[in-house]
PDB file of N, CA and C in Angstrom:
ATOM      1  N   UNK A   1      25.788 -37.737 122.154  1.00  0.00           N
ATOM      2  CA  UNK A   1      25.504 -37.184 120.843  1.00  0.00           C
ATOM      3  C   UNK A   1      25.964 -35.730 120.804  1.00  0.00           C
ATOM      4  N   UNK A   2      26.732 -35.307 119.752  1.00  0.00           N
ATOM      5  CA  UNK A   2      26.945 -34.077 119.306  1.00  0.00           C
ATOM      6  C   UNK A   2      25.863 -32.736 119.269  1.00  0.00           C
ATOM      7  N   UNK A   3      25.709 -32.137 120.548  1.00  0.00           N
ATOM      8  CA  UNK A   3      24.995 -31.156 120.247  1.00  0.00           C
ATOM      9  C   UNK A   3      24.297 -30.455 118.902  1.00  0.00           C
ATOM     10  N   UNK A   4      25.322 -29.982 118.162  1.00  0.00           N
ATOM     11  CA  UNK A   4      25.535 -29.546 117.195  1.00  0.00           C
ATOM     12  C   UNK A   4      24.130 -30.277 115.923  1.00  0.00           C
ATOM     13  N   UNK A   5      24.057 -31.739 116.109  1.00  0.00           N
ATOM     14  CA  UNK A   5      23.804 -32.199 115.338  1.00  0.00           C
ATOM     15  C   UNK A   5      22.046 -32.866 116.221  1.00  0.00           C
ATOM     16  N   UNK A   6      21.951 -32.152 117.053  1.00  0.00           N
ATOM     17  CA  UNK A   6      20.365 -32.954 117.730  1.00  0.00           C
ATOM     18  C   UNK A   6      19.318 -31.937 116.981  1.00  0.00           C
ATOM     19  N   UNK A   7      18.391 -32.188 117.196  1.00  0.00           N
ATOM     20  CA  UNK A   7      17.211 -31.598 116.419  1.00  0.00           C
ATOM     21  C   UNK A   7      16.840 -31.469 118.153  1.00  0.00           C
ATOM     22  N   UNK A   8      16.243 -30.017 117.986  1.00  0.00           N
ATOM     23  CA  UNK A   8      15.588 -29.157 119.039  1.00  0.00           C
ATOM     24  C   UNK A   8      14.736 -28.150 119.105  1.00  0.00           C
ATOM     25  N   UNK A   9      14.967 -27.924 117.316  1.00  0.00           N
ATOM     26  CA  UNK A   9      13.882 -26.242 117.153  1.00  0.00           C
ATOM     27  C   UNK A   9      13.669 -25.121 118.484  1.00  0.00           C
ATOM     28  N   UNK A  10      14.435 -24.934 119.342  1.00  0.00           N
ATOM     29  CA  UNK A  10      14.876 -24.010 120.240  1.00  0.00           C
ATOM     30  C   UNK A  10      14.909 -22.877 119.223  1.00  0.00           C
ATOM     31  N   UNK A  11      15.476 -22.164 118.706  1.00  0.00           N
ATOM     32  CA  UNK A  11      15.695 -21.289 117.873  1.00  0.00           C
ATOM     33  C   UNK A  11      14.645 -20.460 116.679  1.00  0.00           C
ATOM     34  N   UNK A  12      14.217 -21.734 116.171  1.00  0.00           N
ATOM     35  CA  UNK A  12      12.849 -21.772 115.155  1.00  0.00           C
ATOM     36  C   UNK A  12      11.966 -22.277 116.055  1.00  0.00           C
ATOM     37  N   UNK A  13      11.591 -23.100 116.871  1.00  0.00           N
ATOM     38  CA  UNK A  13      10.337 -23.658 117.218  1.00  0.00           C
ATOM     39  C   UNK A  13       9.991 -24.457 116.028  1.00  0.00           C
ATOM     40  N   UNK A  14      10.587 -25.197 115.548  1.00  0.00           N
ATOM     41  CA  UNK A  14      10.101 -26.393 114.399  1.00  0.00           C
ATOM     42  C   UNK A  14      11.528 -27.097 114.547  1.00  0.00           C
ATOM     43  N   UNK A  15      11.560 -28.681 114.451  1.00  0.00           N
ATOM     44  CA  UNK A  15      12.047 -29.982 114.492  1.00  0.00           C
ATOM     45  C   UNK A  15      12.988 -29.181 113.526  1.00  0.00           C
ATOM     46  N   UNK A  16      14.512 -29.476 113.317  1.00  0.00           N
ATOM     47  CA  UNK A  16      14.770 -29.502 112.116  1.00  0.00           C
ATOM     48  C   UNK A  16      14.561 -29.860 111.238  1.00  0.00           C
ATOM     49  N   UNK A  17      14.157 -31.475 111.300  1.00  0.00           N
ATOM     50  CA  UNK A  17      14.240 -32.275 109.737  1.00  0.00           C
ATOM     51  C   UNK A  17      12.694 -31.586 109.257  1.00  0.00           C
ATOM     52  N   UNK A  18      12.197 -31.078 110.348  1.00  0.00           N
ATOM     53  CA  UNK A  18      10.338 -30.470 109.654  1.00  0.00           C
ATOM     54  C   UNK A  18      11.021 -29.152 108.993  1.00  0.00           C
ATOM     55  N   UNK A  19      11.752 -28.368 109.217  1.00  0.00           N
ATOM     56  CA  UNK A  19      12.444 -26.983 108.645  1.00  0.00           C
ATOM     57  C   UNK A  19      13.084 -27.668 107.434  1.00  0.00           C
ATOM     58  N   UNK A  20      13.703 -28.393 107.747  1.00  0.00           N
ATOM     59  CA  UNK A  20      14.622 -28.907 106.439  1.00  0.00           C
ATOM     60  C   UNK A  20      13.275 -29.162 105.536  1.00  0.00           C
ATOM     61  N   UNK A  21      12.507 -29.849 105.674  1.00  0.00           N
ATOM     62  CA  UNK A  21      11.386 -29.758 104.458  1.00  0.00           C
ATOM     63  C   UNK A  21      10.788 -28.431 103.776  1.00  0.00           C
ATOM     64  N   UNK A  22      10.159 -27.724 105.092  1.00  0.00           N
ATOM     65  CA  UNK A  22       9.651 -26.674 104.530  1.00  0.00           C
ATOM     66  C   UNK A  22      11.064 -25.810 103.811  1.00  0.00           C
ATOM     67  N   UNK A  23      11.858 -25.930 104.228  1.00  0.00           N
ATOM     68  CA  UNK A  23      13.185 -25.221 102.946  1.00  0.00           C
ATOM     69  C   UNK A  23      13.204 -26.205 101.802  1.00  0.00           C
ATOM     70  N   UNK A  24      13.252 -27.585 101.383  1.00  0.00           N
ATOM     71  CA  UNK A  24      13.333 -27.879 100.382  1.00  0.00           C
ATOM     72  C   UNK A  24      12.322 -27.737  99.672  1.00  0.00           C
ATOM     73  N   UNK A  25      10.991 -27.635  99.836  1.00  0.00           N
ATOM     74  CA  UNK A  25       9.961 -27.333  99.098  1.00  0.00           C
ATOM     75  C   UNK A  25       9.941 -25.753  98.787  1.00  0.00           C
ATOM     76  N   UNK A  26      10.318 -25.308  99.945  1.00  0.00           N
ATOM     77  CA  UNK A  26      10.315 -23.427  98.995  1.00  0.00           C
ATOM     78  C   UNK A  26      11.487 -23.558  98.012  1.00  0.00           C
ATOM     79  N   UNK A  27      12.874 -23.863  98.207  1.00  0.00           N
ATOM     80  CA  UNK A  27      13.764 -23.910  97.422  1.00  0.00           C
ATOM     81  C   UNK A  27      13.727 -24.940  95.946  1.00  0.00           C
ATOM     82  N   UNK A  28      13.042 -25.940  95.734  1.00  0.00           N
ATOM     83  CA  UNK A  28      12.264 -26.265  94.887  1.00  0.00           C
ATOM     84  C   UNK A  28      11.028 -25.375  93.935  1.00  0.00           C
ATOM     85  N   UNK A  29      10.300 -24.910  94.514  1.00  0.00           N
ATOM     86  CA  UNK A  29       9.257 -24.407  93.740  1.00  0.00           C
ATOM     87  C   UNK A  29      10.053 -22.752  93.823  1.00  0.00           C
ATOM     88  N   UNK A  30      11.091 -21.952  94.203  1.00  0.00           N
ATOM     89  CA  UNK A  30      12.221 -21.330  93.972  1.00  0.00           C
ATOM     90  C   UNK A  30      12.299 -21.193  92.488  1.00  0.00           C
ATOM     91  N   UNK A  31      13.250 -22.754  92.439  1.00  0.00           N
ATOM     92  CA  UNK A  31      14.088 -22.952  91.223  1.00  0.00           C
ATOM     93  C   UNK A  31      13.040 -22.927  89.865  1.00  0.00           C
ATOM     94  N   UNK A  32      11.682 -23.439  90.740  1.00  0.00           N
ATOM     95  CA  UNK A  32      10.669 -24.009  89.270  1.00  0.00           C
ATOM     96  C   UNK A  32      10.437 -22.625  88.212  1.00  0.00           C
ATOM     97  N   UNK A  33      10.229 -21.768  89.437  1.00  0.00           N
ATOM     98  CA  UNK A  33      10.262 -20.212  88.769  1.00  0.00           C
ATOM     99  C   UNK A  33      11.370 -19.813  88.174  1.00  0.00           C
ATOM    100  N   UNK A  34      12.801 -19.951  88.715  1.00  0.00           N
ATOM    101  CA  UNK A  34      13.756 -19.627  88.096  1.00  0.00           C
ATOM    102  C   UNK A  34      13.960 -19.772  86.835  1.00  0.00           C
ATOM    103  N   UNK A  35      13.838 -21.132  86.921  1.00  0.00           N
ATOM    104  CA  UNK A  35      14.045 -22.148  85.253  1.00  0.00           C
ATOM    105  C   UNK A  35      13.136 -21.267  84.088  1.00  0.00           C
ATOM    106  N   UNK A  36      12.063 -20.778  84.893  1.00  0.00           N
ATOM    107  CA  UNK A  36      10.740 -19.917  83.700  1.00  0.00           C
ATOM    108  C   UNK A  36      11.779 -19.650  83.025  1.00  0.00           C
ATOM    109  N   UNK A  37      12.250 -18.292  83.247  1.00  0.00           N
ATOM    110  CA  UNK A  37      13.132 -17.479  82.916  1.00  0.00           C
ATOM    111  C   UNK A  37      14.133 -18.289  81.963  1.00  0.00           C
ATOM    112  N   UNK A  38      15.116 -19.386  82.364  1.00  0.00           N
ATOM    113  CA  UNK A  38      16.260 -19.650  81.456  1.00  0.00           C
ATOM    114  C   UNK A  38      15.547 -20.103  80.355  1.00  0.00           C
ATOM    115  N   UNK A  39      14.627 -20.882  80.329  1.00  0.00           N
ATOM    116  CA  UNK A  39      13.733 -21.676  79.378  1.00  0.00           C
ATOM    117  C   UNK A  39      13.155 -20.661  78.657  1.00  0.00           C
ATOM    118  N   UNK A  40      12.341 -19.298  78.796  1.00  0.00           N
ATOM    119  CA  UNK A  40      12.548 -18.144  77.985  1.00  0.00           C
ATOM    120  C   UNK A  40      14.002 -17.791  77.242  1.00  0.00           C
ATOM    121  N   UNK A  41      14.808 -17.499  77.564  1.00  0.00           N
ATOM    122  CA  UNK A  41      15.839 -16.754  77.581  1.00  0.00           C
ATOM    123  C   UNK A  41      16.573 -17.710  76.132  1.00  0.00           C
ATOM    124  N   UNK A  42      16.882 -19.079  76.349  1.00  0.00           N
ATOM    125  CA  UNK A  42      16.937 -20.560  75.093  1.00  0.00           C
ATOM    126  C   UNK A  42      16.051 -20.248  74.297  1.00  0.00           C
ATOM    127  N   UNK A  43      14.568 -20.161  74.694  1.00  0.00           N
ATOM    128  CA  UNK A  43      13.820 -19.995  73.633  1.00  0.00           C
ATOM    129  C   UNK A  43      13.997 -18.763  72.600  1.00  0.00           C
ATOM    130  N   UNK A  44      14.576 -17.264  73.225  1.00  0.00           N
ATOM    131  CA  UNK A  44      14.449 -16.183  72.537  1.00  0.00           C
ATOM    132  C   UNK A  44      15.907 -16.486  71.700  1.00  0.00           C
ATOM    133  N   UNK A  45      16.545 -17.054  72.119  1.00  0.00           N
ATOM    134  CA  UNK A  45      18.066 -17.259  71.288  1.00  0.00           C
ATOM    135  C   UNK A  45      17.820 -18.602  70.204  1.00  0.00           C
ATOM    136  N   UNK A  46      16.397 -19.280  70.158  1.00  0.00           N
ATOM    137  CA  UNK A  46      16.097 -20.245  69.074  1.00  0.00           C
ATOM    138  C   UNK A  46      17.082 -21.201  69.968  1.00  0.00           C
ATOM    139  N   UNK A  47      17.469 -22.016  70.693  1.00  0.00           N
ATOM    140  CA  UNK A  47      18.091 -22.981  71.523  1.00  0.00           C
ATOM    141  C   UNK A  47      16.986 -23.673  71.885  1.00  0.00           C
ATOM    142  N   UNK A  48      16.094 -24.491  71.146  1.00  0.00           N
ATOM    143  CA  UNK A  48      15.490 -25.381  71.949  1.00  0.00           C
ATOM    144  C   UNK A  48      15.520 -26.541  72.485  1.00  0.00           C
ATOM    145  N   UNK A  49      17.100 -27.276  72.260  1.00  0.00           N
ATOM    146  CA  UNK A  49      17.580 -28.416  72.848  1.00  0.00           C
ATOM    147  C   UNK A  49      17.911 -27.705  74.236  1.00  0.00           C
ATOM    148  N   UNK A  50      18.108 -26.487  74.762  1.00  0.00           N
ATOM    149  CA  UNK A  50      18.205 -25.646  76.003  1.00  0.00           C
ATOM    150  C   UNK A  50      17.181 -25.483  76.862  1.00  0.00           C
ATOM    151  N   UNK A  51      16.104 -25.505  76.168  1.00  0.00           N
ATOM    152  CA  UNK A  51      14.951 -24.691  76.114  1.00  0.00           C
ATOM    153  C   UNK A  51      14.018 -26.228  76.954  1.00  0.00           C
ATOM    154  N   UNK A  52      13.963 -27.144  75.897  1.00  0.00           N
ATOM    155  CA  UNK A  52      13.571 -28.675  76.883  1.00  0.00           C
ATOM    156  C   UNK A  52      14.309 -29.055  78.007  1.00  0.00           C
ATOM    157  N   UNK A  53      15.488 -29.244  78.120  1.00  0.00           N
ATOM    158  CA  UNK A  53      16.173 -29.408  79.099  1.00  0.00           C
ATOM    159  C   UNK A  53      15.580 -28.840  80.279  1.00  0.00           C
ATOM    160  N   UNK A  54      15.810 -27.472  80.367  1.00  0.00           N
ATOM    161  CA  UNK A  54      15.555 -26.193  81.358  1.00  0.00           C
ATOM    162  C   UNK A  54      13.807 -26.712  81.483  1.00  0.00           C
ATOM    163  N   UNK A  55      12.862 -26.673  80.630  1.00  0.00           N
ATOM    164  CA  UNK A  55      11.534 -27.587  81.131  1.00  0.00           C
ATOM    165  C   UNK A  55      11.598 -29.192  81.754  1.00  0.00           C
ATOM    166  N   UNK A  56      12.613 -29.978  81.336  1.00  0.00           N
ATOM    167  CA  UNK A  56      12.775 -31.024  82.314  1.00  0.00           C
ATOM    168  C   UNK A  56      13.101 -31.003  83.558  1.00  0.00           C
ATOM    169  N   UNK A  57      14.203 -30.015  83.757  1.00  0.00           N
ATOM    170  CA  UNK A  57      14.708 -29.350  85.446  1.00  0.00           C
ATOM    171  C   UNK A  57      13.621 -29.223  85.736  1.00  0.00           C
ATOM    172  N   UNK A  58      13.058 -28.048  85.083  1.00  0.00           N
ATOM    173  CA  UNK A  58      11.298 -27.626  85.876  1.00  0.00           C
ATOM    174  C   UNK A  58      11.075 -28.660  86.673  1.00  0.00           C
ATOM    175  N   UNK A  59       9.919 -29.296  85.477  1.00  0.00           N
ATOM    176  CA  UNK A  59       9.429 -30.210  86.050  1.00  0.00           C
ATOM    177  C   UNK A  59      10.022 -31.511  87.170  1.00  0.00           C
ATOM    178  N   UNK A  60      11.070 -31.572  87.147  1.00  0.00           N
ATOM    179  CA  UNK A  60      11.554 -32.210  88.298  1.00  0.00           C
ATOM    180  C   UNK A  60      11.519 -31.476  89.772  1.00  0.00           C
ATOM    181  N   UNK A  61      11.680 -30.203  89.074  1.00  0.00           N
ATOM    182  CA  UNK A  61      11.812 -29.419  90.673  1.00  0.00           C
ATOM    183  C   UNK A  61      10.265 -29.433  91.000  1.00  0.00           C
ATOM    184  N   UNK A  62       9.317 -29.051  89.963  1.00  0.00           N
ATOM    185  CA  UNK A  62       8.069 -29.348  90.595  1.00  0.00           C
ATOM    186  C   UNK A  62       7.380 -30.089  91.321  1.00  0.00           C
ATOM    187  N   UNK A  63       8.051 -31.556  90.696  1.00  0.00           N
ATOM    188  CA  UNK A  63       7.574 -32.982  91.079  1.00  0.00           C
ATOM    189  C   UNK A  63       8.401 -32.685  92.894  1.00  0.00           C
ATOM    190  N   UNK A  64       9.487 -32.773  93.046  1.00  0.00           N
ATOM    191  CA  UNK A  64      10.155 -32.138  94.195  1.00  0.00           C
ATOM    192  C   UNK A  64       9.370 -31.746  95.388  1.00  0.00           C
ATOM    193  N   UNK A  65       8.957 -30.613  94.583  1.00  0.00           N
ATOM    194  CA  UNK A  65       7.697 -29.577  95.749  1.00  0.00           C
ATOM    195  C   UNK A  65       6.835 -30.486  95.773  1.00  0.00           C
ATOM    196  N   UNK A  66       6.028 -30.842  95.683  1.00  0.00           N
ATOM    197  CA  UNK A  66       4.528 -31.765  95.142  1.00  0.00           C
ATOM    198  C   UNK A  66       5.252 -32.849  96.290  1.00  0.00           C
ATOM    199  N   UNK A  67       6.197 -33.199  95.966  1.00  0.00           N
ATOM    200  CA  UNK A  67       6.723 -34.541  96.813  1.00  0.00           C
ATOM    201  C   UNK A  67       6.446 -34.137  98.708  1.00  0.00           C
ATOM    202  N   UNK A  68       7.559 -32.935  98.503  1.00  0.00           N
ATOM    203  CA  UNK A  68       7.583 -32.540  99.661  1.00  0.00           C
ATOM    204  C   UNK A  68       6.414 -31.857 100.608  1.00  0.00           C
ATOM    205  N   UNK A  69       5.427 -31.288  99.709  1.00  0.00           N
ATOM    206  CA  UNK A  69       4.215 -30.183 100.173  1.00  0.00           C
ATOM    207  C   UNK A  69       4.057 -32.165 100.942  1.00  0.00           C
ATOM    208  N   UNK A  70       3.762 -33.238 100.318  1.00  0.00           N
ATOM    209  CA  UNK A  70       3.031 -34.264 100.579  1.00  0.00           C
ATOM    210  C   UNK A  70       3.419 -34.642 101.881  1.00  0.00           C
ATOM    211  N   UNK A  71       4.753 -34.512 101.774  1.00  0.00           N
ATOM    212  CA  UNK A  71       5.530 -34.918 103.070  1.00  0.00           C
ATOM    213  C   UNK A  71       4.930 -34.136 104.300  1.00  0.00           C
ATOM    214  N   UNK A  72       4.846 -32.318 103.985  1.00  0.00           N
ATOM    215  CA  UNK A  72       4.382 -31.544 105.143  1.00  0.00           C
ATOM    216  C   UNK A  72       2.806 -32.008 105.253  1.00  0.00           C
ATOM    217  N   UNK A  73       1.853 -32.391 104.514  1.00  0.00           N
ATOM    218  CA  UNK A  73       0.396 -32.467 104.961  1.00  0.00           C
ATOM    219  C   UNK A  73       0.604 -33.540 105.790  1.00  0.00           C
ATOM    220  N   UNK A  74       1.203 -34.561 105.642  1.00  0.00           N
ATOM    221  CA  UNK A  74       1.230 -35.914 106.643  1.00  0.00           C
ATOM    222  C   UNK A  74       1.733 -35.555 108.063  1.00  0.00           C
ATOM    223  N   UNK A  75       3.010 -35.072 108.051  1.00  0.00           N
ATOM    224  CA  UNK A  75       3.055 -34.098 109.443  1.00  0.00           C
ATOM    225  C   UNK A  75       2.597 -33.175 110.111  1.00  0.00           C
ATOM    226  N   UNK A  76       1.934 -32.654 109.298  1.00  0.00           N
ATOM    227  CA  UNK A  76       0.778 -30.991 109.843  1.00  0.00           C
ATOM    228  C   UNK A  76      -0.131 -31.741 110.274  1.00  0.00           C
ATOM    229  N   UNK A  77      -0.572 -32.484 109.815  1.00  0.00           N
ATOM    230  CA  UNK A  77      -1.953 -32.843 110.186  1.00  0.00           C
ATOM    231  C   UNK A  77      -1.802 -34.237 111.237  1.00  0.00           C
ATOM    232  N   UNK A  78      -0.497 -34.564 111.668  1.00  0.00           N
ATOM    233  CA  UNK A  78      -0.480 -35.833 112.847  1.00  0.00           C
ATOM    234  C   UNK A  78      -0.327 -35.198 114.460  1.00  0.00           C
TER     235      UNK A  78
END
């Protein structure tokens, strides 16, 4: 097997694919905040076909985090 590609957490001290979570859940609930902002920004320009959209991203990225936080309690706690 390709070095490159083994999971070892040598470096971090955490599994990769456990790092790879805790990054997709910060980078998720990230974006959820981000979106605040564009979804303001549609709203102040009267764009509210922009404005839902940018709250559907949200909420997907939320659902995302929520997914993933779920993923880390099952592993934190085994």
């Amino acid at each position: 097997m390709d070095p490159s590609t083994q999971e070892t957490g040598a470096v971090t001290g955490t599994k990769d694919k456990d790092y790879n979570l805790v990054w997709f859940v910060e980078q998720c609930l990230s974006n959820t905040l981000r979106l605040e902002t564009y979804v303001s920004d549609a709203e102040r320009d009267g764009d509210t076909e922009l404005a839902d959209f940018f709250r559907r991203a949200q909420g997907e990225s939320r659902k995302g985090a929520e997914q993933g936080k779920e993923h880390l309690r099952r592993r934190l706690a085994g």
